[in-house]
PDB file of N, CA and C in Angstrom:
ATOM      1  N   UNK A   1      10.134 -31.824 -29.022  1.00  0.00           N
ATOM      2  CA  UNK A   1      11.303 -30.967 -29.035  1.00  0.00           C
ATOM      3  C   UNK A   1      12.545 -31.825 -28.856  1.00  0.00           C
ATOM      4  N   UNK A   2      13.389 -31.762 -29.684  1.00  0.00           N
ATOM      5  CA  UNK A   2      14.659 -32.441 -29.434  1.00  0.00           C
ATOM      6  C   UNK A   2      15.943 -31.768 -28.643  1.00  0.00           C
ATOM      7  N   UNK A   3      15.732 -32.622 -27.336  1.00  0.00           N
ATOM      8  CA  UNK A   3      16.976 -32.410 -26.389  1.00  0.00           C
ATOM      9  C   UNK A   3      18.158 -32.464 -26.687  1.00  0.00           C
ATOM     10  N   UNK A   4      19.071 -31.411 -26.572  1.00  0.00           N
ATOM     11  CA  UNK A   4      20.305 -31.543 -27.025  1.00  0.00           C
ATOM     12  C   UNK A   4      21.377 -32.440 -25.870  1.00  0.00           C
ATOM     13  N   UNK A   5      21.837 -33.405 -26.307  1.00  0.00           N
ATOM     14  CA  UNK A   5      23.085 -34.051 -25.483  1.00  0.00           C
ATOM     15  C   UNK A   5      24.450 -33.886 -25.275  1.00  0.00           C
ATOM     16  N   UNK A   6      24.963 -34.013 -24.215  1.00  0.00           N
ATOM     17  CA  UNK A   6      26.611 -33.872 -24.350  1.00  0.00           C
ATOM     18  C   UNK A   6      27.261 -35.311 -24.867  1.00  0.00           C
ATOM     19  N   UNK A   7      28.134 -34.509 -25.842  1.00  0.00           N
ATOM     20  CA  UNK A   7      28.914 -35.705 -26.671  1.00  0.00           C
ATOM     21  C   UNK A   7      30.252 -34.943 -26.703  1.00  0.00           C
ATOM     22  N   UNK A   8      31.067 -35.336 -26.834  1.00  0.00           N
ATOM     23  CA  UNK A   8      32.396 -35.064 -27.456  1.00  0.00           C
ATOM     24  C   UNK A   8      32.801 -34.293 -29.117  1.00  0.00           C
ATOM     25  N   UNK A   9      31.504 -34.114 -29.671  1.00  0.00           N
ATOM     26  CA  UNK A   9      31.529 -33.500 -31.062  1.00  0.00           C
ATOM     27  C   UNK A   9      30.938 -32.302 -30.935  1.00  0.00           C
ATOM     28  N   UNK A  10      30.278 -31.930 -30.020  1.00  0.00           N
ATOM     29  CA  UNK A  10      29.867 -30.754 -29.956  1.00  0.00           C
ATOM     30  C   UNK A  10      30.532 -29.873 -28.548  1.00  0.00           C
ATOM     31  N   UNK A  11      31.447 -28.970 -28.369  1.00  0.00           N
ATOM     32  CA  UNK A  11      31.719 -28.369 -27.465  1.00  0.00           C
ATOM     33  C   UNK A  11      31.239 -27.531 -26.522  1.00  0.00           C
ATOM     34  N   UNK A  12      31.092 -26.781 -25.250  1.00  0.00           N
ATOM     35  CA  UNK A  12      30.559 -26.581 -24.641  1.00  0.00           C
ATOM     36  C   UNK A  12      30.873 -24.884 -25.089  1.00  0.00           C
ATOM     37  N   UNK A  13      29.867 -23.921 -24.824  1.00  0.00           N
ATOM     38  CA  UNK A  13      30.332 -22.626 -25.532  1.00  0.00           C
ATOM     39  C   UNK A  13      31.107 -21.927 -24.556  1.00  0.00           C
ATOM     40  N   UNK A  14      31.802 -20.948 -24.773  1.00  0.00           N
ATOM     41  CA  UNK A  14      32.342 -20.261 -23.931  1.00  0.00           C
ATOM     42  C   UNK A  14      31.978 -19.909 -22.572  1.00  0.00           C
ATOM     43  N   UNK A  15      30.762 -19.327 -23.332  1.00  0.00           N
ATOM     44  CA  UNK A  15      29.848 -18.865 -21.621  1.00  0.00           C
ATOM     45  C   UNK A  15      29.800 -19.955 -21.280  1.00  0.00           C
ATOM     46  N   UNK A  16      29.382 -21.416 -21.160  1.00  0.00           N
ATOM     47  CA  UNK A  16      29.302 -22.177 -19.822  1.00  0.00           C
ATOM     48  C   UNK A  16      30.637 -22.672 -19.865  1.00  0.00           C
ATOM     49  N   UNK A  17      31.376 -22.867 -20.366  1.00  0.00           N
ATOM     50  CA  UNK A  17      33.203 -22.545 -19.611  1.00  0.00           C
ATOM     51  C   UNK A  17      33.167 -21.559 -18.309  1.00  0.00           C
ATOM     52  N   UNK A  18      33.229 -20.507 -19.296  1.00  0.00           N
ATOM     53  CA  UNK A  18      33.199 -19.516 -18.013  1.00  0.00           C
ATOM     54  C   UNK A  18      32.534 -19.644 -16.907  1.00  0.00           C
ATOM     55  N   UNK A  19      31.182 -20.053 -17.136  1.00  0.00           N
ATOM     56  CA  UNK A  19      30.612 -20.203 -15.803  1.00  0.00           C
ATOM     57  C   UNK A  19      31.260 -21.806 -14.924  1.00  0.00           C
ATOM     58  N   UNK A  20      31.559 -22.498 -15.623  1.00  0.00           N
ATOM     59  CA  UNK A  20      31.938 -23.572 -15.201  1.00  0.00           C
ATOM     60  C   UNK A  20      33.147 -23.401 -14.149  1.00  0.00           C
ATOM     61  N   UNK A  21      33.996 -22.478 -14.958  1.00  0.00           N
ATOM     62  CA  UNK A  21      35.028 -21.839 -14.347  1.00  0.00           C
ATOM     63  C   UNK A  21      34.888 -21.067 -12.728  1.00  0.00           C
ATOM     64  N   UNK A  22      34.014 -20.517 -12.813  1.00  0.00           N
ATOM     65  CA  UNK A  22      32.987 -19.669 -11.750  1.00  0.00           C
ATOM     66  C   UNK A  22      33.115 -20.788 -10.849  1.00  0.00           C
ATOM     67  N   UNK A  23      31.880 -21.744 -10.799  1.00  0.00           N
ATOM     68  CA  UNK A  23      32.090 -22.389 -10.512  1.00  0.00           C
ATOM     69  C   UNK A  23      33.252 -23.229  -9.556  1.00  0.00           C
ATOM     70  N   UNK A  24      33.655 -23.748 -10.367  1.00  0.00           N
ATOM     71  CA  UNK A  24      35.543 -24.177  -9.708  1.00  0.00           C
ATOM     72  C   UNK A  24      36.212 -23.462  -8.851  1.00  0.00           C
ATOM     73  N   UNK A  25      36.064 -22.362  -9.021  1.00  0.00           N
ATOM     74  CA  UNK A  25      36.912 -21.235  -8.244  1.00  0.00           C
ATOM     75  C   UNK A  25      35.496 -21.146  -6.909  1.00  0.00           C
ATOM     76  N   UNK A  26      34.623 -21.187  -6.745  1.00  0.00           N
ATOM     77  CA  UNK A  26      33.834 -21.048  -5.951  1.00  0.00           C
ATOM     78  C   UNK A  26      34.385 -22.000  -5.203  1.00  0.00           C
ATOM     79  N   UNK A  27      34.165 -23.719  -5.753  1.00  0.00           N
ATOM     80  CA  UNK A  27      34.150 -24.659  -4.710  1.00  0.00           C
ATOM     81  C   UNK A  27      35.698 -24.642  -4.103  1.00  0.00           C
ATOM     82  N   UNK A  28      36.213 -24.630  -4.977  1.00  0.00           N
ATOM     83  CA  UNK A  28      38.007 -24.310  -4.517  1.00  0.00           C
ATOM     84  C   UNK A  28      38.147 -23.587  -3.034  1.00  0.00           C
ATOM     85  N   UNK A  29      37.640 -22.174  -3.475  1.00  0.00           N
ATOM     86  CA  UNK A  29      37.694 -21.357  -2.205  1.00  0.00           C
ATOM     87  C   UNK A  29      36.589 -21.990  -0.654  1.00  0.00           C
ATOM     88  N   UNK A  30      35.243 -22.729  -0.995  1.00  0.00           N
ATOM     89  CA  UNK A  30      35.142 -23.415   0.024  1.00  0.00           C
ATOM     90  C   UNK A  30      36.022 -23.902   1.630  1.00  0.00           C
ATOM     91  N   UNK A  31      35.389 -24.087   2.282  1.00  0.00           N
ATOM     92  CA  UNK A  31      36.349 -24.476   3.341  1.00  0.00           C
ATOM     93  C   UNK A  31      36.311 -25.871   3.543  1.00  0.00           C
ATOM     94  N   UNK A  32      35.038 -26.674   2.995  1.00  0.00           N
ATOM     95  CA  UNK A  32      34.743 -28.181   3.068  1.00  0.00           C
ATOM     96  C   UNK A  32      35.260 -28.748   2.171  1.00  0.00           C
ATOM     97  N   UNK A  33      36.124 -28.874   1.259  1.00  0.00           N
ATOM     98  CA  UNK A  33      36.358 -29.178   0.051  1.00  0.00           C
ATOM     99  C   UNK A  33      37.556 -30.382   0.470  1.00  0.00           C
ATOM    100  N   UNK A  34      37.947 -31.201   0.586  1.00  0.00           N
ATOM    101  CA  UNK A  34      38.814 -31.977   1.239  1.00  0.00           C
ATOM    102  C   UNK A  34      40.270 -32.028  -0.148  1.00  0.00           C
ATOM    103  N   UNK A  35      41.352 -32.493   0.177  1.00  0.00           N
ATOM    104  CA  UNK A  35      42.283 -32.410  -0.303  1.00  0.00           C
ATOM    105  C   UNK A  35      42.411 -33.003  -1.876  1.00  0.00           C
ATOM    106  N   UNK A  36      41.835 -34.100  -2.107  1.00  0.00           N
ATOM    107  CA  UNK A  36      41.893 -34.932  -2.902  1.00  0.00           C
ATOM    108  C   UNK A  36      40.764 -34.657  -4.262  1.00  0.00           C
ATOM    109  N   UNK A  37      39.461 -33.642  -3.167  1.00  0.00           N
ATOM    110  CA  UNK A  37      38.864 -33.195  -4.389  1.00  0.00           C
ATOM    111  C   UNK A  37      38.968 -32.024  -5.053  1.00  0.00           C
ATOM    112  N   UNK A  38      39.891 -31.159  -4.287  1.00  0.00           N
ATOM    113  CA  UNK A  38      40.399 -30.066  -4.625  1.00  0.00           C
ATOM    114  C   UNK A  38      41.514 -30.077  -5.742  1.00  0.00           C
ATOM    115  N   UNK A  39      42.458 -31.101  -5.581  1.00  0.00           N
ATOM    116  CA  UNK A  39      43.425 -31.273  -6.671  1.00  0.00           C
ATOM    117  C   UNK A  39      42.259 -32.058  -8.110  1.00  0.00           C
ATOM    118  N   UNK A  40      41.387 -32.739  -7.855  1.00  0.00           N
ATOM    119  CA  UNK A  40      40.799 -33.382  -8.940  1.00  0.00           C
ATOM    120  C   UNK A  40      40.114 -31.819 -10.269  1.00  0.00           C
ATOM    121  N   UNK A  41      39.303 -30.855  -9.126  1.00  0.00           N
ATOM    122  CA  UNK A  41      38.859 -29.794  -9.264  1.00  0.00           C
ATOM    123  C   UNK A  41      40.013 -28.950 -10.426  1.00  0.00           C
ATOM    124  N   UNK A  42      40.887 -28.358  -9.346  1.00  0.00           N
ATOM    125  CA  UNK A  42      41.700 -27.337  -9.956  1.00  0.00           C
ATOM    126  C   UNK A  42      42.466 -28.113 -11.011  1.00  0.00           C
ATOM    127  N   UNK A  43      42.773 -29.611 -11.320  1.00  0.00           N
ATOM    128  CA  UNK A  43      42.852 -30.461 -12.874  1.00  0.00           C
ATOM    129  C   UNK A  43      41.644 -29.687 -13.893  1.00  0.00           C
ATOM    130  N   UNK A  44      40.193 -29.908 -13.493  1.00  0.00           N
ATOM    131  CA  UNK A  44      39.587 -29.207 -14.522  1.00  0.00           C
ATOM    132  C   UNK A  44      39.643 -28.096 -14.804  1.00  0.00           C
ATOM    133  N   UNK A  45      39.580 -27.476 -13.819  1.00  0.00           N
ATOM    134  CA  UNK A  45      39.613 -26.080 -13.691  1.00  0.00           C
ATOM    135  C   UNK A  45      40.742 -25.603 -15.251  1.00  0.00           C
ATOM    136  N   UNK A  46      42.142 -26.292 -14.718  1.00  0.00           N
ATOM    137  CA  UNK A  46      43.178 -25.957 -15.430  1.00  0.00           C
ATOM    138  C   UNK A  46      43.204 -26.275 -16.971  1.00  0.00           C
ATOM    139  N   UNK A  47      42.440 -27.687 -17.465  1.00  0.00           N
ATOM    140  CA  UNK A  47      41.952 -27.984 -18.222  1.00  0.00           C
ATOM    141  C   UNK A  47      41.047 -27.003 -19.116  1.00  0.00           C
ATOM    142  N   UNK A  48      40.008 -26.357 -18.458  1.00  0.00           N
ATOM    143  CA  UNK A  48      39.019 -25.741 -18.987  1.00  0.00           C
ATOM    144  C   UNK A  48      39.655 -24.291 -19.344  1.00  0.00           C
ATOM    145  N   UNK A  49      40.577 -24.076 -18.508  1.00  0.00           N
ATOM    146  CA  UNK A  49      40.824 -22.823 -18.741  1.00  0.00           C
ATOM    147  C   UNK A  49      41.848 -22.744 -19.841  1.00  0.00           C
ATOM    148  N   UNK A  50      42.822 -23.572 -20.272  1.00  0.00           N
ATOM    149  CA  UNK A  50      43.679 -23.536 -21.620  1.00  0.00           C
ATOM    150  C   UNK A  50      43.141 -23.882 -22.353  1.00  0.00           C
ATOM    151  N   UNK A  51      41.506 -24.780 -22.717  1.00  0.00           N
ATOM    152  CA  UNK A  51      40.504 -24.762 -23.759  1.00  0.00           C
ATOM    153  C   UNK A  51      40.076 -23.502 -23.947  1.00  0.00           C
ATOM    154  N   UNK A  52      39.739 -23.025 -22.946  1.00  0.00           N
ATOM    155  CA  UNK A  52      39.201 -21.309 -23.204  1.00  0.00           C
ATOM    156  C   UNK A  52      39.756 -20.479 -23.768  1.00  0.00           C
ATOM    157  N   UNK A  53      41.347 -20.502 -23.495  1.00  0.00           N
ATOM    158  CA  UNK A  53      42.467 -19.559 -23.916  1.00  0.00           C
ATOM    159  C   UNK A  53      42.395 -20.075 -25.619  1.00  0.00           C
ATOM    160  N   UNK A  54      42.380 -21.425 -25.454  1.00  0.00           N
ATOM    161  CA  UNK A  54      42.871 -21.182 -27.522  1.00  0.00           C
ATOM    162  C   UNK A  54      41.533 -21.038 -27.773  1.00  0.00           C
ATOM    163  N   UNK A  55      40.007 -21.079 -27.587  1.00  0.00           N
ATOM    164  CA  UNK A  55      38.882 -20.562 -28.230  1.00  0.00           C
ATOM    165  C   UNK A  55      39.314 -19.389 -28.415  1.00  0.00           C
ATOM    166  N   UNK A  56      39.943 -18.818 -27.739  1.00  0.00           N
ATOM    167  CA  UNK A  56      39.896 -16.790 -27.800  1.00  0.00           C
ATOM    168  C   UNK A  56      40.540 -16.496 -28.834  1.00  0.00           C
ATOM    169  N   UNK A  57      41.907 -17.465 -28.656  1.00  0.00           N
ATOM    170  CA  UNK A  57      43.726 -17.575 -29.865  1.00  0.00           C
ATOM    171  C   UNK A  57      43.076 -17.315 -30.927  1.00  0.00           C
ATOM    172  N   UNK A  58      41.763 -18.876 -31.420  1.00  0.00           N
ATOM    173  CA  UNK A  58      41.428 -18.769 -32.472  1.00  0.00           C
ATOM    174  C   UNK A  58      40.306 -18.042 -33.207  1.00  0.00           C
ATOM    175  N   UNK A  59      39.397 -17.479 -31.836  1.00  0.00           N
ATOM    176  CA  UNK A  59      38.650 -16.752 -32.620  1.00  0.00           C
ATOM    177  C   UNK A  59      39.370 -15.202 -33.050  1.00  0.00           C
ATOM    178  N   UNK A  60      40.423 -14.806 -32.050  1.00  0.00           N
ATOM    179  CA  UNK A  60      41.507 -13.394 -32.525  1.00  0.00           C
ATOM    180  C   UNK A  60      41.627 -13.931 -34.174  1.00  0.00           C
ATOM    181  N   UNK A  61      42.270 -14.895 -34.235  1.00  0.00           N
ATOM    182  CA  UNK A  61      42.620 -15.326 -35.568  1.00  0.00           C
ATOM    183  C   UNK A  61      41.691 -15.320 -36.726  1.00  0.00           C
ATOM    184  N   UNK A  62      40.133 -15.738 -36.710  1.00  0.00           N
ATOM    185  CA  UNK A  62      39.200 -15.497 -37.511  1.00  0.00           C
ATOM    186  C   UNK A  62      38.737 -13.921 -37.407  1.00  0.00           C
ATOM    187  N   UNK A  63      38.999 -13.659 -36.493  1.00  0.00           N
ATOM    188  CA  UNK A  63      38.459 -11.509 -36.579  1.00  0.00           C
ATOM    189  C   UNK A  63      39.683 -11.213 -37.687  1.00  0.00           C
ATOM    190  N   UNK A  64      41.013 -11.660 -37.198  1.00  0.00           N
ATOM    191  CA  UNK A  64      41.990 -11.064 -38.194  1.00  0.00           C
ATOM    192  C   UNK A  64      42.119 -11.497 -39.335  1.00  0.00           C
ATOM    193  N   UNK A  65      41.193 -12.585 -40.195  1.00  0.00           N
ATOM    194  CA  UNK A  65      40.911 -13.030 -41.233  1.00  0.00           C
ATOM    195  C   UNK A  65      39.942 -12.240 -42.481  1.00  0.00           C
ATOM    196  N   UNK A  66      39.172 -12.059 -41.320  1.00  0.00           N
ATOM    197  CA  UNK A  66      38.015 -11.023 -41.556  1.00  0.00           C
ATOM    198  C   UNK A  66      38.189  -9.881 -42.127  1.00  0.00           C
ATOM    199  N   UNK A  67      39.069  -8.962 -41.715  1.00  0.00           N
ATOM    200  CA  UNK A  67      39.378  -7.627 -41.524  1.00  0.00           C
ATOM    201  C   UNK A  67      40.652  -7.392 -42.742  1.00  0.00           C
ATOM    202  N   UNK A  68      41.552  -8.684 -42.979  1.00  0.00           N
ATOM    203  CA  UNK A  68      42.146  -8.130 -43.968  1.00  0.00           C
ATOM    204  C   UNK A  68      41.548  -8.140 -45.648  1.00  0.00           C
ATOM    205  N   UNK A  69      42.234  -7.154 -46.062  1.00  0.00           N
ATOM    206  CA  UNK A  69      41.806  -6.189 -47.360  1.00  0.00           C
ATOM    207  C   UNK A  69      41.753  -7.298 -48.343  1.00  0.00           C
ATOM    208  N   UNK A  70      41.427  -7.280 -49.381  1.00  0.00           N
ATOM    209  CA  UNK A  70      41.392  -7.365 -50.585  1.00  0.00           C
ATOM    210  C   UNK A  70      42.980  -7.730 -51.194  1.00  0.00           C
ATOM    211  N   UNK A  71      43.915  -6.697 -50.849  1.00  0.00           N
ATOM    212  CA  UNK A  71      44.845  -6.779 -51.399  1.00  0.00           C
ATOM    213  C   UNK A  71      46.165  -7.810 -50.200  1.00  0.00           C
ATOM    214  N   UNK A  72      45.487  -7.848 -49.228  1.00  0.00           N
ATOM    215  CA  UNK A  72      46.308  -8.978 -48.837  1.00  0.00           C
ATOM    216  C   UNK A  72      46.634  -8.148 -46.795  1.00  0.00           C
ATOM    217  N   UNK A  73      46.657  -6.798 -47.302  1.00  0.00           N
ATOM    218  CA  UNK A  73      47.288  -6.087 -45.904  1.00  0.00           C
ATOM    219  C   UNK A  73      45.987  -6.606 -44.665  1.00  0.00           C
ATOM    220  N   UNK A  74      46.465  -6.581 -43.759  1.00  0.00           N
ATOM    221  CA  UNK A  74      46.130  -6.559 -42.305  1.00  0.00           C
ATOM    222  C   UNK A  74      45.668  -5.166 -41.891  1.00  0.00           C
ATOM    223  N   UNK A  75      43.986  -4.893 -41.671  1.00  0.00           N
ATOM    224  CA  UNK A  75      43.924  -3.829 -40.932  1.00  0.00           C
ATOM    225  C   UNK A  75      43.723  -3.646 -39.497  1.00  0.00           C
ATOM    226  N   UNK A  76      44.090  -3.298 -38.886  1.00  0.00           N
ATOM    227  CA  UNK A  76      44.563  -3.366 -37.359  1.00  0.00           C
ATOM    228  C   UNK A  76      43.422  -2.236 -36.893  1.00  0.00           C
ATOM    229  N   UNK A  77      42.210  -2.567 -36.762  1.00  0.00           N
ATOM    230  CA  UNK A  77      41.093  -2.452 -35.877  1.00  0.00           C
ATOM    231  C   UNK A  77      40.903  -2.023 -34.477  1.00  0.00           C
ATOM    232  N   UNK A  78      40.926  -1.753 -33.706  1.00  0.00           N
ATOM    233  CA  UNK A  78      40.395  -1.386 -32.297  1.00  0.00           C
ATOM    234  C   UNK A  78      39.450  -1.878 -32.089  1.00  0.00           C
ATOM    235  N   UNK A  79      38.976  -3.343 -31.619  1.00  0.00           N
ATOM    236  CA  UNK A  79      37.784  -3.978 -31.764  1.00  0.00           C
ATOM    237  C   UNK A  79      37.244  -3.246 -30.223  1.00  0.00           C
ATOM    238  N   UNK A  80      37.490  -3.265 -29.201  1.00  0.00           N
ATOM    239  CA  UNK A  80      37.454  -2.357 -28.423  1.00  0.00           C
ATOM    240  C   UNK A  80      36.258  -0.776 -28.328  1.00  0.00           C
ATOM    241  N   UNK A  81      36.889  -0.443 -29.140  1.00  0.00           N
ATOM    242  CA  UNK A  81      36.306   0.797 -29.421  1.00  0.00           C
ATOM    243  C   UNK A  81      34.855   0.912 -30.361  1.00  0.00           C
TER     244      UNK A  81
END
């Protein structure tokens, strides 16, 4: 079976962002967490979380790719619902 590796060409998916995120905010709130690894932390944290934000930017952007017509219009969906 071939093990998959972390490299830089393949990104980490959302869900373990998120959980990664989880994570961070867990050890953050800790009480043992000393000063120096807390600022190193909430760097990733902050990091991970504006990677997350444009995954979302751009996947909004491929749903709204999707959805428009034939003739060019934008249909405005309730993905929601």
């Amino acid at each position: 079976m071939k093990r998959k590796t972390e490299s830089s060409e393949a990104p980490e998916s959302l869900a373990a962002e998120l959980q990664r995120l989880e994570e961070i905010v867990r050890r953050l709130e800790a009480d043992d967490v000393d000063l120096d690894d807390a600022l190193a932390i909430f760097e990733e944290g902050v990091r991970r979380l504006r990677a997350a934000r444009d995954r979302l930017a751009q996947a909004e952007l491929k749903v709204q790719s999707v959805l428009q017509d034939a003739d060019g219009t934008l249909r405005t969906d309730d993905l929601d619902a």
